[in-house]
N, C-alpha and C. Protein backbone atom coordinates (compact mmCIF):
# COMPACT_ATOMS: atom_id res chain seq x y z
N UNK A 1 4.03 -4.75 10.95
CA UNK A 1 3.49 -3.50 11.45
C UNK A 1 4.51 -2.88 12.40
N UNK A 2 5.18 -1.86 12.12
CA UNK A 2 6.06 -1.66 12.59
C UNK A 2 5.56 -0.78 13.81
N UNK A 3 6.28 -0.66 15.38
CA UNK A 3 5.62 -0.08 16.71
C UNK A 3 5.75 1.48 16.36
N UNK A 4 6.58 1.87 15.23
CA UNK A 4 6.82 3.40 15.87
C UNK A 4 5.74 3.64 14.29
N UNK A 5 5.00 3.32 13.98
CA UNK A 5 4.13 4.02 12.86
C UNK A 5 3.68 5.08 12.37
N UNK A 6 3.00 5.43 14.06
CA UNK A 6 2.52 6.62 13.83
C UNK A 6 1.24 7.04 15.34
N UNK A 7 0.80 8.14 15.03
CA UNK A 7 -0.04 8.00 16.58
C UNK A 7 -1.49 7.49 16.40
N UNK A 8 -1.91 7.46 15.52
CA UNK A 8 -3.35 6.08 14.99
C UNK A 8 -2.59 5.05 16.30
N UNK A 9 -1.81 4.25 15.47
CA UNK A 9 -1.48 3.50 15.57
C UNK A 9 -0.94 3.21 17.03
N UNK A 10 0.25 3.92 17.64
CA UNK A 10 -0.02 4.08 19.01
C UNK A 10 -1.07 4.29 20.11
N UNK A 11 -2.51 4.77 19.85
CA UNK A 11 -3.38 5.14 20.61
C UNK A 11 -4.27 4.41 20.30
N UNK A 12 -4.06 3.26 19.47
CA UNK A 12 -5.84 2.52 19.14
C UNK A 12 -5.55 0.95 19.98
N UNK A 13 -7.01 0.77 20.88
CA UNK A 13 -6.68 0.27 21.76
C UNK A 13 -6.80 -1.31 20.88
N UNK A 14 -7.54 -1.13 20.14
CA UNK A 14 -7.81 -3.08 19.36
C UNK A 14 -6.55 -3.30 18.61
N UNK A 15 -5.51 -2.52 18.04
CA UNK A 15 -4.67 -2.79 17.87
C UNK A 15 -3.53 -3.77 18.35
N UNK A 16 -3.69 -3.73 19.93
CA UNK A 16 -2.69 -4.58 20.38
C UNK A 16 -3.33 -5.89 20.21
N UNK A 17 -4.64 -5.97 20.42
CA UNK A 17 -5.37 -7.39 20.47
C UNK A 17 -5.44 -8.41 19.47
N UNK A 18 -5.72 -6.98 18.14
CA UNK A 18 -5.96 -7.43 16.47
C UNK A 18 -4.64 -8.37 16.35
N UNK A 19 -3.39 -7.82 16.72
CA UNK A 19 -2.12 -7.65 16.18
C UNK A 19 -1.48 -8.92 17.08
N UNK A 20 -1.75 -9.29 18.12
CA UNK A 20 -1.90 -10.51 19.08
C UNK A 20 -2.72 -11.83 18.47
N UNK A 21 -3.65 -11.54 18.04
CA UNK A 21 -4.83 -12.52 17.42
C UNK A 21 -3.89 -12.81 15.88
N UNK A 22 -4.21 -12.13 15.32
CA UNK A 22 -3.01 -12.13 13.91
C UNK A 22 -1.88 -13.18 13.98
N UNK A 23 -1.08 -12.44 14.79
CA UNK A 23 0.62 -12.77 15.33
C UNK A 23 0.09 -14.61 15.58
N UNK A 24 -0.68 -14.73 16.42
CA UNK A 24 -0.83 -16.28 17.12
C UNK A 24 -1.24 -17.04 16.47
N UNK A 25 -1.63 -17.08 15.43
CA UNK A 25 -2.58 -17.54 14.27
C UNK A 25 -1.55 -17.68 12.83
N UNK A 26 -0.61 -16.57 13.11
CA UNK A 26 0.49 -16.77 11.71
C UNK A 26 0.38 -15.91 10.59
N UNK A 27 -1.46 -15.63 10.80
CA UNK A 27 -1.65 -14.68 9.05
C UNK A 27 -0.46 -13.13 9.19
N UNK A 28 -0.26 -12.83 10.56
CA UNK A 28 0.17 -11.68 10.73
C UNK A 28 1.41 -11.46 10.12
N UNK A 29 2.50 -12.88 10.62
CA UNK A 29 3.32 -13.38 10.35
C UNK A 29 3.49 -13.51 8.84
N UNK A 30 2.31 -14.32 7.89
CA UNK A 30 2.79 -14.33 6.42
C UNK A 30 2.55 -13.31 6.17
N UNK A 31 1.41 -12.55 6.08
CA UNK A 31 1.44 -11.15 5.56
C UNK A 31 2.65 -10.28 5.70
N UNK A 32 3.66 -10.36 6.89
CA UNK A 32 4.51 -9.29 6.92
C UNK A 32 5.90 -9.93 6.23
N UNK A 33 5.56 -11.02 5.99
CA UNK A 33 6.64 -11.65 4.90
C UNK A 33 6.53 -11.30 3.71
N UNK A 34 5.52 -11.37 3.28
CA UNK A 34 4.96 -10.92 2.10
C UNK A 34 5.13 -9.63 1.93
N UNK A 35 4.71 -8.72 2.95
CA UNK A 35 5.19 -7.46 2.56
C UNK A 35 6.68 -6.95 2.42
N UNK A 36 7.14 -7.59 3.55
CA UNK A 36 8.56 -7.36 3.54
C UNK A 36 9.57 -7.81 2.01
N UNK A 37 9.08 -8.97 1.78
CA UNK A 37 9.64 -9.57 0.19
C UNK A 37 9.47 -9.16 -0.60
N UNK A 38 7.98 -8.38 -0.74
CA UNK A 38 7.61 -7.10 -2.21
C UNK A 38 8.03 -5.85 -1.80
N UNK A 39 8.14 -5.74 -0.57
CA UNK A 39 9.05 -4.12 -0.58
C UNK A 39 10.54 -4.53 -0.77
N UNK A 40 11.46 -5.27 -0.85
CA UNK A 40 12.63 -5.50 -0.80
C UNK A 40 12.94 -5.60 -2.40
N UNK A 41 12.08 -6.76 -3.20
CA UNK A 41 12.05 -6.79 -4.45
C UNK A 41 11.65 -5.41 -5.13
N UNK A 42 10.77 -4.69 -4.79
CA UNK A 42 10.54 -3.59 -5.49
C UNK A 42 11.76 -2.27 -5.97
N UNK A 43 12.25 -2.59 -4.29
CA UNK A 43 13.36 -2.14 -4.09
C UNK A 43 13.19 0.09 -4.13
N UNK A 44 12.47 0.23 -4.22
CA UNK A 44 11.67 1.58 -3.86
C UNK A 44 10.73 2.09 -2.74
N UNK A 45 11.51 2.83 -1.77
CA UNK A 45 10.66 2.54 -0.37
C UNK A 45 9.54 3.90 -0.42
N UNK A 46 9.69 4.76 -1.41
CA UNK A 46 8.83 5.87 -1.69
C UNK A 46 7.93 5.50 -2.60
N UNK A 47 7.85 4.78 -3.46
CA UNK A 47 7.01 3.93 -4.24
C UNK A 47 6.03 3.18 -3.53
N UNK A 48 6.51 2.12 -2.38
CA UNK A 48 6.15 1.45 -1.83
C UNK A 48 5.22 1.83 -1.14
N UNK A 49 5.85 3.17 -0.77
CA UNK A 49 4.68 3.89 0.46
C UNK A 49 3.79 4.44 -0.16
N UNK A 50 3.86 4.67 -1.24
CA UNK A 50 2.48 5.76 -2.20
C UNK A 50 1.96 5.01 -2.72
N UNK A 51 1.88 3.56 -3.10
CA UNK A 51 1.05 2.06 -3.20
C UNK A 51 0.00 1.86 -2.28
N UNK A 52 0.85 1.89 -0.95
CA UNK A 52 0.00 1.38 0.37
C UNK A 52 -0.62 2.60 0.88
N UNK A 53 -0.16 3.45 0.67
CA UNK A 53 -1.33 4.82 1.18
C UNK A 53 -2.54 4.67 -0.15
N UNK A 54 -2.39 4.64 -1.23
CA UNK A 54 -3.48 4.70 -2.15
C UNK A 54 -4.24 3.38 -2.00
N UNK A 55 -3.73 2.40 -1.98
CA UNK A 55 -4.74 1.26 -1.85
C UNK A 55 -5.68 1.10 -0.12
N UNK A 56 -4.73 2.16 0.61
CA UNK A 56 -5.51 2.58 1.97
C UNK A 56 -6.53 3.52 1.68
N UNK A 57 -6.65 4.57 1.23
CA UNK A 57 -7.26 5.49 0.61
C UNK A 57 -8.50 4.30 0.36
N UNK A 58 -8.14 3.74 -1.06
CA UNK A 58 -9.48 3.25 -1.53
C UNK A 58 -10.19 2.17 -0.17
N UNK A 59 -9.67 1.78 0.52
CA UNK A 59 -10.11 0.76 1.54
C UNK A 59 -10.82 1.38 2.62
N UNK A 60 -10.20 2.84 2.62
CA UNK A 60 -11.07 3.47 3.94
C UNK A 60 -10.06 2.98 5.35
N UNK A 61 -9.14 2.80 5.13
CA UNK A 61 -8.30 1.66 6.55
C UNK A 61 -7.18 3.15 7.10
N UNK A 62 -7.73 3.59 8.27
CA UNK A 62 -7.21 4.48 8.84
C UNK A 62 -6.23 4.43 9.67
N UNK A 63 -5.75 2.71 10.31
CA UNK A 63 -5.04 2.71 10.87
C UNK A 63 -3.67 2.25 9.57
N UNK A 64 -4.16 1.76 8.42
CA UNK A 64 -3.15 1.58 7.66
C UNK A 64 -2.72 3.16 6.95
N UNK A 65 -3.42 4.01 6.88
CA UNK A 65 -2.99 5.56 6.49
C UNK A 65 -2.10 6.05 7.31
N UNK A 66 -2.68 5.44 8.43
CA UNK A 66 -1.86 6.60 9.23
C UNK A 66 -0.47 6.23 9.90
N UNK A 67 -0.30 4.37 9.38
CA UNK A 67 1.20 3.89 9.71
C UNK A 67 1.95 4.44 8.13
N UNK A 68 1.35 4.40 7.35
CA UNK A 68 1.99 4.45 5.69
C UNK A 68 2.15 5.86 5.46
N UNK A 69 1.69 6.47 6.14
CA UNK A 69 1.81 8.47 5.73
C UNK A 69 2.98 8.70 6.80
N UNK A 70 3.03 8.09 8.02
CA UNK A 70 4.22 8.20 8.98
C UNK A 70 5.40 7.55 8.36
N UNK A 71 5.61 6.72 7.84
CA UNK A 71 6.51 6.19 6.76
C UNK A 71 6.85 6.36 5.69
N UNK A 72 5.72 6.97 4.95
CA UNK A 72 6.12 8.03 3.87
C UNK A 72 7.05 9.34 4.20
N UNK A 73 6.68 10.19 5.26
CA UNK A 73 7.42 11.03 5.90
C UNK A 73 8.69 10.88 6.09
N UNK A 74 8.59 9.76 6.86
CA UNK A 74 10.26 9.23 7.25
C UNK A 74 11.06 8.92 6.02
N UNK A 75 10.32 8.52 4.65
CA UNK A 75 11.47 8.19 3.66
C UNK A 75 11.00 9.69 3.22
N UNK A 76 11.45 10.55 3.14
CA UNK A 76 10.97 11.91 2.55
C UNK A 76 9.85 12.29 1.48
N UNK A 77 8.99 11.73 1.76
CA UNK A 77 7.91 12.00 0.46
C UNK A 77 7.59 12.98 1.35
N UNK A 78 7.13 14.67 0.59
CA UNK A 78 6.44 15.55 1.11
C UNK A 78 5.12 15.99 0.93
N UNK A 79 4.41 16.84 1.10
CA UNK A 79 3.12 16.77 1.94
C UNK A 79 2.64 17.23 0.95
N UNK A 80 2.91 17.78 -0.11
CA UNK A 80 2.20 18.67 -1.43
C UNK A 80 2.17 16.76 -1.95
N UNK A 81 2.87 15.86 -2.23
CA UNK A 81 2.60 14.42 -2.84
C UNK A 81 1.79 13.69 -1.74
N UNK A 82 1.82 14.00 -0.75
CA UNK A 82 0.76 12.75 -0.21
C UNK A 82 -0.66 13.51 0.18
N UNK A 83 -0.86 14.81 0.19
CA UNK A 83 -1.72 15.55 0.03
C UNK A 83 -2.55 15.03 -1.32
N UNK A 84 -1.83 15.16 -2.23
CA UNK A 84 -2.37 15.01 -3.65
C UNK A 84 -2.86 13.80 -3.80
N UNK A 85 -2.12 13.19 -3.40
CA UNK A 85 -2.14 11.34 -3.89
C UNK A 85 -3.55 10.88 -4.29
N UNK A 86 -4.61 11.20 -3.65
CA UNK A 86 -5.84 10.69 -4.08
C UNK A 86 -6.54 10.88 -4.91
N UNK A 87 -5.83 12.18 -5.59
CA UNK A 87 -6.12 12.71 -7.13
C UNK A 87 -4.92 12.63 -8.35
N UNK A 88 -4.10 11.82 -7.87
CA UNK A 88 -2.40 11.69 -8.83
C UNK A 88 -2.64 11.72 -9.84
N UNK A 89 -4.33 11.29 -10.76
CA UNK A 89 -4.22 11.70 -12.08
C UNK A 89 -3.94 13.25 -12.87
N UNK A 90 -4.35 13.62 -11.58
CA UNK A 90 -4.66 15.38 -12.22
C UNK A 90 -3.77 15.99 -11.92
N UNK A 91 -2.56 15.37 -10.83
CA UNK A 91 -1.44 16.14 -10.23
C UNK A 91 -0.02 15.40 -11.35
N UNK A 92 0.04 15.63 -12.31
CA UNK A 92 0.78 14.65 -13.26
C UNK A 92 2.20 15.42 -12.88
N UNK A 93 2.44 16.50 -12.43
CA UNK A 93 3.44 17.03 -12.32
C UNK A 93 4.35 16.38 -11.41
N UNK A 94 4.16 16.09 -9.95
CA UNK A 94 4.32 15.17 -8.96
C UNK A 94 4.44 14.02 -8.97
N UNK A 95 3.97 13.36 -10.11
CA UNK A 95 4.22 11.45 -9.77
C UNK A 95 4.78 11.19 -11.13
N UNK A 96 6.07 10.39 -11.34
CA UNK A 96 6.53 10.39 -12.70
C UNK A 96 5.91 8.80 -13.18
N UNK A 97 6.21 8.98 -14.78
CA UNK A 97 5.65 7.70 -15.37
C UNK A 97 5.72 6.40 -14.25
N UNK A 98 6.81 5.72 -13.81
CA UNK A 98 6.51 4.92 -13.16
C UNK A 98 5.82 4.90 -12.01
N UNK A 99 5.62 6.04 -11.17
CA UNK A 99 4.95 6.15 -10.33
C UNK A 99 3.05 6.22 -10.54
N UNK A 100 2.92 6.50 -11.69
CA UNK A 100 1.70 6.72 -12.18
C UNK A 100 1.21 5.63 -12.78
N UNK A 101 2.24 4.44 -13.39
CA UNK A 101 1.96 3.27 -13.89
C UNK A 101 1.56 2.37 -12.13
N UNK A 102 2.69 2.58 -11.29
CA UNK A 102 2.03 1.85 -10.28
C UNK A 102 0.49 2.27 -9.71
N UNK A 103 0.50 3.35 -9.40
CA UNK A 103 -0.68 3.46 -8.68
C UNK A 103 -2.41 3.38 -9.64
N UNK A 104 -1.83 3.23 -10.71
CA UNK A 104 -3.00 2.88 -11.64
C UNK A 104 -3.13 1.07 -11.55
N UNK A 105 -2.22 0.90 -11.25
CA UNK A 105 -2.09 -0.87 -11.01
C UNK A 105 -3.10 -1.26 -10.07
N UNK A 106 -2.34 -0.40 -8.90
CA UNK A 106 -2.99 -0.53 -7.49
C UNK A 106 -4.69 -0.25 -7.61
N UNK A 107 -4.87 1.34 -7.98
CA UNK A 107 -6.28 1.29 -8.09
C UNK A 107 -7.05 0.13 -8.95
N UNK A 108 -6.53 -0.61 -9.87
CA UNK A 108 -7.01 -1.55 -10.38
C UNK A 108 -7.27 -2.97 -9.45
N UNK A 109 -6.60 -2.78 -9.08
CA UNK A 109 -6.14 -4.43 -8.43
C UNK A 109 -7.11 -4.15 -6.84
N UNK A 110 -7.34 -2.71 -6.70
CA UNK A 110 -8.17 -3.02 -5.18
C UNK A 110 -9.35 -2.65 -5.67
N UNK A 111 -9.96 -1.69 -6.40
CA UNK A 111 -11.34 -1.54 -6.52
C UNK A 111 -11.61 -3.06 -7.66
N UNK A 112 -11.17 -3.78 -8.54
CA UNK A 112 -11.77 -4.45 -9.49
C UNK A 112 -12.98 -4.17 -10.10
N UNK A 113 -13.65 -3.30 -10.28
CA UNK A 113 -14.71 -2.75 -10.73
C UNK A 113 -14.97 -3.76 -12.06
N UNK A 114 -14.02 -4.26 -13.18
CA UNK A 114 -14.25 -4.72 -13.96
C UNK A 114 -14.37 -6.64 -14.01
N UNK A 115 -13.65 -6.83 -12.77
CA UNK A 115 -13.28 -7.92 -12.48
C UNK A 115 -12.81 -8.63 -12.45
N UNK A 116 -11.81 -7.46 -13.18
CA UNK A 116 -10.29 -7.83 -13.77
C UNK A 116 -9.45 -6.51 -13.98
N UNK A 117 -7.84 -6.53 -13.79
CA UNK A 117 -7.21 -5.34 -14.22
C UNK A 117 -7.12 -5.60 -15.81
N UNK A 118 -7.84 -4.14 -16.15
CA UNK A 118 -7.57 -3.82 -17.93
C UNK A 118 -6.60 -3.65 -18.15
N UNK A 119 -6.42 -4.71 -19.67
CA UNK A 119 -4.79 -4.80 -20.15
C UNK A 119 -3.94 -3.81 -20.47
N UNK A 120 -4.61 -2.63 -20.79
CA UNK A 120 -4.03 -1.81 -20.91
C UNK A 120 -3.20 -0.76 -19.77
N UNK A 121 -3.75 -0.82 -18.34
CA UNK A 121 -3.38 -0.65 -16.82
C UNK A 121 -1.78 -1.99 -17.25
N UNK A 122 -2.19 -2.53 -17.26
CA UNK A 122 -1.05 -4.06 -16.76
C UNK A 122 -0.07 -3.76 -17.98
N UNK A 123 -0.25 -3.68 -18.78
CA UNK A 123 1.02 -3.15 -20.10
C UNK A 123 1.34 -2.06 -19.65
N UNK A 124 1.04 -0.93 -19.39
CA UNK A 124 1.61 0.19 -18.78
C UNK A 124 2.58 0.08 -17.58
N UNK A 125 2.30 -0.70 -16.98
CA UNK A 125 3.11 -0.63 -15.66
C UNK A 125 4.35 -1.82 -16.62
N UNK A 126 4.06 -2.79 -16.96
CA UNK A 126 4.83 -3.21 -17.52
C UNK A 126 5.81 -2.96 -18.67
N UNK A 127 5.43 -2.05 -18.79
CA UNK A 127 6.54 -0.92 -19.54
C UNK A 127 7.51 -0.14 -18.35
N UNK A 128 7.10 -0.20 -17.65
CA UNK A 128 7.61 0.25 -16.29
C UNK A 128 8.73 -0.24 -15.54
N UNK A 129 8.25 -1.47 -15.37
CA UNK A 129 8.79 -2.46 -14.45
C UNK A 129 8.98 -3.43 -15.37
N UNK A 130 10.34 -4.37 -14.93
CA UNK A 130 10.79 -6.08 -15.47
C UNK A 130 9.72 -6.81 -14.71
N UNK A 131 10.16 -7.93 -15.06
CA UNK A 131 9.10 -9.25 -14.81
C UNK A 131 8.98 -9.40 -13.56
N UNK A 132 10.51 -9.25 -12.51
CA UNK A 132 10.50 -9.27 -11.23
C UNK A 132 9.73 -8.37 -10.51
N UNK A 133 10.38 -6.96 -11.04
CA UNK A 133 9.48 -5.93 -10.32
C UNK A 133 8.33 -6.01 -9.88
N UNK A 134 7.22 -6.44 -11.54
CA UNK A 134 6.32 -5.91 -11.55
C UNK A 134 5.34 -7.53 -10.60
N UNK A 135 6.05 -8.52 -10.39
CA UNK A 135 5.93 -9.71 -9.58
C UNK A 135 5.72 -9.04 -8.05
N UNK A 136 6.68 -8.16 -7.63
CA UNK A 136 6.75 -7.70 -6.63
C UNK A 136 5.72 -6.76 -5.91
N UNK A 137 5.75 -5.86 -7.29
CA UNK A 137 4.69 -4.39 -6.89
C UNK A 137 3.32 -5.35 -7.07
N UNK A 138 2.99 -6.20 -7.50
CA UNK A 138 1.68 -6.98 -7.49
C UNK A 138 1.47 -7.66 -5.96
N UNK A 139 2.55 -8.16 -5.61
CA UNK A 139 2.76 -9.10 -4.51
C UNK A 139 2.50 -7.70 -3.55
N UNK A 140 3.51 -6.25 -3.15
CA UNK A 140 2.64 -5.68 -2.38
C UNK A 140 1.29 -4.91 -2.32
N UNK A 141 0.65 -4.90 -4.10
CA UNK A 141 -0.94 -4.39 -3.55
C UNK A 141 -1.53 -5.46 -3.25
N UNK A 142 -1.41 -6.77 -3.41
CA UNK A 142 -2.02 -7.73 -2.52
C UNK A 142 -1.70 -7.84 -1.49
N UNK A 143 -0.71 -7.46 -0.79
CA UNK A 143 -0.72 -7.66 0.70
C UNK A 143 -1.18 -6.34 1.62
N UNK A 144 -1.05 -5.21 0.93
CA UNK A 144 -1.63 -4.10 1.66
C UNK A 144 -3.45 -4.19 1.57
N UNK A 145 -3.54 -5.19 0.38
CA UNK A 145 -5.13 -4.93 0.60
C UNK A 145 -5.73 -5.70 1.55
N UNK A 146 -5.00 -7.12 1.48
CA UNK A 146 -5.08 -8.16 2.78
C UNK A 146 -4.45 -7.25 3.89
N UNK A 147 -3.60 -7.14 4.46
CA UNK A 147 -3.83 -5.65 5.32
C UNK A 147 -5.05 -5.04 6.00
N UNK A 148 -5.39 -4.48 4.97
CA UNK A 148 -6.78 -3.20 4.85
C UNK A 148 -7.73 -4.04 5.33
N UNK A 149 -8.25 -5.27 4.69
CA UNK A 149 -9.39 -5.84 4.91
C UNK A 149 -8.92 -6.27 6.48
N UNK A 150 -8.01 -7.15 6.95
CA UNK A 150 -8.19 -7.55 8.01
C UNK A 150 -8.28 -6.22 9.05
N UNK A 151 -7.57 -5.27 8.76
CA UNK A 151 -7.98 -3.97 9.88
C UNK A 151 -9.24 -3.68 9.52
N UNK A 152 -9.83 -3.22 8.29
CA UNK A 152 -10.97 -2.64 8.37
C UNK A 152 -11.99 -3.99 9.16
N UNK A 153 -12.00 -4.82 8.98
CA UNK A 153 -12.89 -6.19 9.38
C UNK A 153 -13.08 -6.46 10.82
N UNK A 154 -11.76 -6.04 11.41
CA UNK A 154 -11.74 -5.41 13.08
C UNK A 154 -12.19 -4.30 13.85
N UNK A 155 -12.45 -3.26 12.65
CA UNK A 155 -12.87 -1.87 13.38
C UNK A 155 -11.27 -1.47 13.78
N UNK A 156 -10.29 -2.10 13.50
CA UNK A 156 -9.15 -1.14 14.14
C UNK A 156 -8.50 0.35 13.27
């Protein structure tokens, strides 16, 4: 969780505590390994960020929006794409095939509605991405959703 995020994130007071409790305990620690290793493998830091804002989106996790939209910014994604993002199906103009294969991943992999991602979601992205990649972009919607839950689970 990086300090300069964003102002959520600067002004929320359970944050330092959550992020203390976390840190002392270690989960804070693997999780940001984990994230750090699927954003490095992915190797796309605008990708990365339109993953973790959409799987924030579906989670409702405001302090994770509002570090991932401050970081989206900073790698230049602009405001007509992260504006949109929560409707990327209908904005097809804005998110190219691979970008549209990920975030169909993501919505799969955090709502599970079926109880499983449909094969046809997981062949798509895998048309997308190699074996590594798509190892990776899996590895970070699981860690942004572990993320989400432990903030949302705090109220932070």
């Amino acid at each position: 969780m990086p300090d300069d995020a964003g102002p959520l994130h600067a002004r929320t007071a359970r944050v330092s505590a959550a992020r203390t409790q976390l840190l002392d305990r270690g989960v804070g620690q693997a999780l940001s390994a984990l994230s750090a290793a699927a954003k490095k493998g992915l190797g796309d830091p605008v990708l990365a960020e339109l993953v973790m804002i959409r799987a924030s989106q579906l989670n409702h996790c405001a302090f994770c929006l509002d570090m991932h939209l401050t970081l989206a910014r900073k790698n230049g994604v602009d405001e007509e794409r992260l504006g949109l993002l929560a409707a990327w199906e209908e904005a097809e103009d804005l998110y190219d095939g691979r970008q549209r294969a990920a975030l169909a991943l993501t919505e799969a992999m955090t709502v599970l509605t079926e109880g499983f991602v449909p094969d046809a979601v997981y062949e798509e992205a895998a048309v997308h991405f190699g074996d590594g990649e798509l190892a990776h972009l899996i590895g970070l919607i699981t860690a942004i959703n572990s993320w989400n839950r432990l903030m949302v689970s705090r109220r932070v």
